[in-house]
N, C-alpha and C. Protein backbone atom coordinates (compact mmCIF):
# COMPACT_ATOMS: atom_id res chain seq x y z
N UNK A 1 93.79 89.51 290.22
CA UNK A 1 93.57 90.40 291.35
C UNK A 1 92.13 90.90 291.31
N UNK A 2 91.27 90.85 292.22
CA UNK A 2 90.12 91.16 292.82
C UNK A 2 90.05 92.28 292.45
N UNK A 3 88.98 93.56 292.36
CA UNK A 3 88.79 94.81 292.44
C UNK A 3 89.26 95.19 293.86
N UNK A 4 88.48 94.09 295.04
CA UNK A 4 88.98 94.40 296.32
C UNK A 4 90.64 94.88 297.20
N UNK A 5 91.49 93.86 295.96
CA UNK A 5 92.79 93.62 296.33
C UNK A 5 93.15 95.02 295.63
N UNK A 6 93.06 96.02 294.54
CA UNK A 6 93.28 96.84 293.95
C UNK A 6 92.97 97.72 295.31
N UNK A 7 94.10 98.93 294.69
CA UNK A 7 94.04 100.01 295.50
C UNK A 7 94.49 101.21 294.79
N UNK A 8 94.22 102.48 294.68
CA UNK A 8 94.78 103.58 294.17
C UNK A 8 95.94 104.65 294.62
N UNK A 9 97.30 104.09 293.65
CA UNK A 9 98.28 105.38 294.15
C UNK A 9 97.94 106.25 293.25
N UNK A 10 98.09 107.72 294.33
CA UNK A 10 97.74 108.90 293.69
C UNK A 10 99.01 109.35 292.87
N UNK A 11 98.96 110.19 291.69
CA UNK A 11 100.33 110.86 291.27
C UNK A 11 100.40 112.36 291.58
N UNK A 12 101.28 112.33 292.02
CA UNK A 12 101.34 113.94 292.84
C UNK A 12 102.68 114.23 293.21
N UNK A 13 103.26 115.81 292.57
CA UNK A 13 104.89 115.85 292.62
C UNK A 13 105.05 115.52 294.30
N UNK A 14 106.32 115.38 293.90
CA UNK A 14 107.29 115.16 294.63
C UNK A 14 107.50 115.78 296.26
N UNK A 15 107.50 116.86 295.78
CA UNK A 15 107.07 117.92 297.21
C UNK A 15 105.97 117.86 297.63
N UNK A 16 104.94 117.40 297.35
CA UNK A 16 103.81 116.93 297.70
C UNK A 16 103.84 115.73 298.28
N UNK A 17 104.38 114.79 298.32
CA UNK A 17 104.33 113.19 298.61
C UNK A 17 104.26 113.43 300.50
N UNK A 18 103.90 112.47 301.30
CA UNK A 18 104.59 112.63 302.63
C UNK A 18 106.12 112.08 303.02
N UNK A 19 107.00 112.34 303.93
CA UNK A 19 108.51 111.65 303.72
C UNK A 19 108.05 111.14 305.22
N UNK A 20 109.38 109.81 305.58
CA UNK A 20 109.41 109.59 306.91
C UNK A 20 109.58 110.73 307.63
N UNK A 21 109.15 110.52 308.84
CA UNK A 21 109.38 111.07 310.11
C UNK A 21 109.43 112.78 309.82
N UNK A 22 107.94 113.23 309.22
CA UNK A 22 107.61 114.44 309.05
C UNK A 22 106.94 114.88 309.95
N UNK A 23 107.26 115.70 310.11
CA UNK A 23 106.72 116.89 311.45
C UNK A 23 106.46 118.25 311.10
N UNK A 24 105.32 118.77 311.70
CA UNK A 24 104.55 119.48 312.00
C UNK A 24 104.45 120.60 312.65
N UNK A 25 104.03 121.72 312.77
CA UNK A 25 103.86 123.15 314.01
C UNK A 25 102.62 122.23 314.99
N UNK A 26 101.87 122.19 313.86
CA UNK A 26 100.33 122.28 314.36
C UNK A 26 99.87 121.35 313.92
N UNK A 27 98.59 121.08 314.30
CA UNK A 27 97.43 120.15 313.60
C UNK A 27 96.97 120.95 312.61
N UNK A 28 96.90 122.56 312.85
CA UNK A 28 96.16 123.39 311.34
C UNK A 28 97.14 122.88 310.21
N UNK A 29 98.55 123.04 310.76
CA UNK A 29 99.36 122.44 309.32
C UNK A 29 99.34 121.09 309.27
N UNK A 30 99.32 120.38 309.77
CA UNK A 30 99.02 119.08 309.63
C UNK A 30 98.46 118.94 308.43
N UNK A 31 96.96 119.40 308.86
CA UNK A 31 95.74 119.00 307.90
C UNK A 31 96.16 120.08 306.54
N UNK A 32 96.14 121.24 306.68
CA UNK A 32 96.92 121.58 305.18
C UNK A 32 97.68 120.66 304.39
N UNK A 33 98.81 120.43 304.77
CA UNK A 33 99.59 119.40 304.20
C UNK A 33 98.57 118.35 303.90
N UNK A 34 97.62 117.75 304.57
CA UNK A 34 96.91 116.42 303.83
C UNK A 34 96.05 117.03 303.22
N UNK A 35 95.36 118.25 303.46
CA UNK A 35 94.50 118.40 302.53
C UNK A 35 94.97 118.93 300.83
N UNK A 36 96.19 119.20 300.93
CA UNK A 36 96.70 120.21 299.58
C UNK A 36 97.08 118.80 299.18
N UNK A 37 97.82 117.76 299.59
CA UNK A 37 97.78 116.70 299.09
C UNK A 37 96.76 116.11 298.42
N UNK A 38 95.93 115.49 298.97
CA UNK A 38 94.80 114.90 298.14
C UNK A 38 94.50 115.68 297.36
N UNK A 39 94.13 117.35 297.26
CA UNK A 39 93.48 117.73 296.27
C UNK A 39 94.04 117.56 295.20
N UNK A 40 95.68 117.46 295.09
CA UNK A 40 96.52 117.48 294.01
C UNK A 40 96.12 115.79 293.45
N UNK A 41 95.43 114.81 294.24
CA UNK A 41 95.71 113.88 294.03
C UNK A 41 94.26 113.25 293.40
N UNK A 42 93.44 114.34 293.52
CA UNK A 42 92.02 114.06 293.26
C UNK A 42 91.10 113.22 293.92
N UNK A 43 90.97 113.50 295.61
CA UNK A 43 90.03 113.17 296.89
C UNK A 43 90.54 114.70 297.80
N UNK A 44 89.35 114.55 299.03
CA UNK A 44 89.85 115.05 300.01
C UNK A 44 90.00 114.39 301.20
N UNK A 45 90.22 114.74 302.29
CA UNK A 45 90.17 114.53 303.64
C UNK A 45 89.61 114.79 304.43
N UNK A 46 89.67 114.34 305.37
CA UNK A 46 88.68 114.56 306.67
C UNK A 46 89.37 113.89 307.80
N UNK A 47 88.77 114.45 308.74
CA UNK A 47 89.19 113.83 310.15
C UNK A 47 88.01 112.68 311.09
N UNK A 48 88.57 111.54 311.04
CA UNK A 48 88.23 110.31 311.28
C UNK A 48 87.87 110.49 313.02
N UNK A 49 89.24 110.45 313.29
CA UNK A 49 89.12 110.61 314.80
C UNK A 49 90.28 111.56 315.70
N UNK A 50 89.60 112.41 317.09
CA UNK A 50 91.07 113.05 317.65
C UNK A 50 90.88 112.52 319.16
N UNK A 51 91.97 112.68 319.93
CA UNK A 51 92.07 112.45 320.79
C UNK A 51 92.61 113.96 321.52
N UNK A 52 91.80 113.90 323.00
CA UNK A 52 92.31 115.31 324.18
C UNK A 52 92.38 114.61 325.08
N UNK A 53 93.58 115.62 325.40
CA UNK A 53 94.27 115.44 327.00
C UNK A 53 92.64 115.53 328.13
N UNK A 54 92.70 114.78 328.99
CA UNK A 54 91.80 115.04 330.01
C UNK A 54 91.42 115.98 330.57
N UNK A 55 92.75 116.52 330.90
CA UNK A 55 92.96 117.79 332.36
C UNK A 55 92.93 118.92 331.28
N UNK A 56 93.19 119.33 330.18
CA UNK A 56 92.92 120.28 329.66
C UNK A 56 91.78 120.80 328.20
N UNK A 57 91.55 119.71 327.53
CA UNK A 57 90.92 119.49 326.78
C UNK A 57 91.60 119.53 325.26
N UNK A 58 92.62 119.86 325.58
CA UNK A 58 93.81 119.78 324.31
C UNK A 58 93.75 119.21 323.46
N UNK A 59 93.19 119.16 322.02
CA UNK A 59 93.39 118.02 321.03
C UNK A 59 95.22 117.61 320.67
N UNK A 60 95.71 116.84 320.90
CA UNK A 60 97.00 116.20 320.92
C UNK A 60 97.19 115.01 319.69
N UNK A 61 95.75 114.51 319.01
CA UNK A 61 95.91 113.78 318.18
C UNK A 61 95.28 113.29 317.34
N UNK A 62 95.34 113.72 315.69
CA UNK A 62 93.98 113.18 315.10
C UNK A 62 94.52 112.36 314.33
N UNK A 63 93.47 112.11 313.61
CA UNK A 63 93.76 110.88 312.30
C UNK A 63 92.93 111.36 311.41
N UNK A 64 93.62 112.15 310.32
CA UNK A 64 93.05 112.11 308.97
C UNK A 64 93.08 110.73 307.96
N UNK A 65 91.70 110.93 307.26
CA UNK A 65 91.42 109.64 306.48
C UNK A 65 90.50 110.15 304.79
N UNK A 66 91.28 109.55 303.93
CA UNK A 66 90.43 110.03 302.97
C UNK A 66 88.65 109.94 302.93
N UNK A 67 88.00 110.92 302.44
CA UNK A 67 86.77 111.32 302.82
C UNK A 67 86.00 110.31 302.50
N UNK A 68 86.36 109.12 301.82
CA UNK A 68 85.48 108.03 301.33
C UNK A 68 85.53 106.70 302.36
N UNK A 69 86.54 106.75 303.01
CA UNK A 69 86.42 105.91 303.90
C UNK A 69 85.95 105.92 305.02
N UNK A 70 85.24 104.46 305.28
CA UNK A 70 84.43 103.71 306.16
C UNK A 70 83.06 104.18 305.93
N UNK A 71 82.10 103.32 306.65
CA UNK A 71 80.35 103.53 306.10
C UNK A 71 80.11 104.60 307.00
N UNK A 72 79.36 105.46 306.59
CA UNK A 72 78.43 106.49 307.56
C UNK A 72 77.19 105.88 308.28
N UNK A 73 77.64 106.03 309.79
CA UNK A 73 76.13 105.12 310.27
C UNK A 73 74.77 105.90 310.55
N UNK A 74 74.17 105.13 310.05
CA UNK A 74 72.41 105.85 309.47
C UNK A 74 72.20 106.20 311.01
N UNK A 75 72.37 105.99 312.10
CA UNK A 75 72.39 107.12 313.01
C UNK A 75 72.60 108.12 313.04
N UNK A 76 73.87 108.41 313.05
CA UNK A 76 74.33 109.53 312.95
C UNK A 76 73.67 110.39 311.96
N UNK A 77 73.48 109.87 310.81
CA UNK A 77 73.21 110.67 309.62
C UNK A 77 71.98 111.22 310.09
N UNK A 78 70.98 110.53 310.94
CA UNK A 78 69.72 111.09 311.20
C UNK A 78 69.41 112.06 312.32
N UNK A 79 70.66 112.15 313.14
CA UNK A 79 70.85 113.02 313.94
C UNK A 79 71.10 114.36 313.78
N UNK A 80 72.05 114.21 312.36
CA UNK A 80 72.90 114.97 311.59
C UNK A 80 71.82 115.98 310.82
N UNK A 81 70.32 115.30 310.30
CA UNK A 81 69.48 116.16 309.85
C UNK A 81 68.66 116.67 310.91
N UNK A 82 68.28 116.21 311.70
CA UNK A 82 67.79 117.03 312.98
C UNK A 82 67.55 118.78 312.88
């Protein structure tokens, strides 16, 4: 097996793990729950991408992703020091 093909499960009790078809109040708890996770698991999180309703501006949907994933584009980053 490749380094590539390797991947890391975290160990983290039980009550910590995510279960099927878990639900939520909020997106604030949402991200609690992933963030108290990883920390137990040694990474954090971040939010990748969200999606809003049009007509109201509502965030309705994000996607948390551990903080190491995908490349940061040297755009942004240079915008970012601005």
């Amino acid at each position: 097996m490749s380094s590539k093909d390797e991947f890391y499960i975290p160990q983290v009790r039980d009550d910590k793990k995510q279960k099927a078809r878990l639900a939520f109040k909020s997106l604030d708890e949402t991200y609690e729950f992933y963030n108290d996770y990883a920390k137990d698991a040694g990474f954090s999180v971040r939010i990748s991408k969200e999606k809003k309703k049009k007509e109201t501006c509502e965030v309705f949907w994000k996607r948390y992703v551990c903080f190491k994933e995908g490349e940061i584009d040297e755009t942004w980053r240079e915008k970012k020091r601005q």
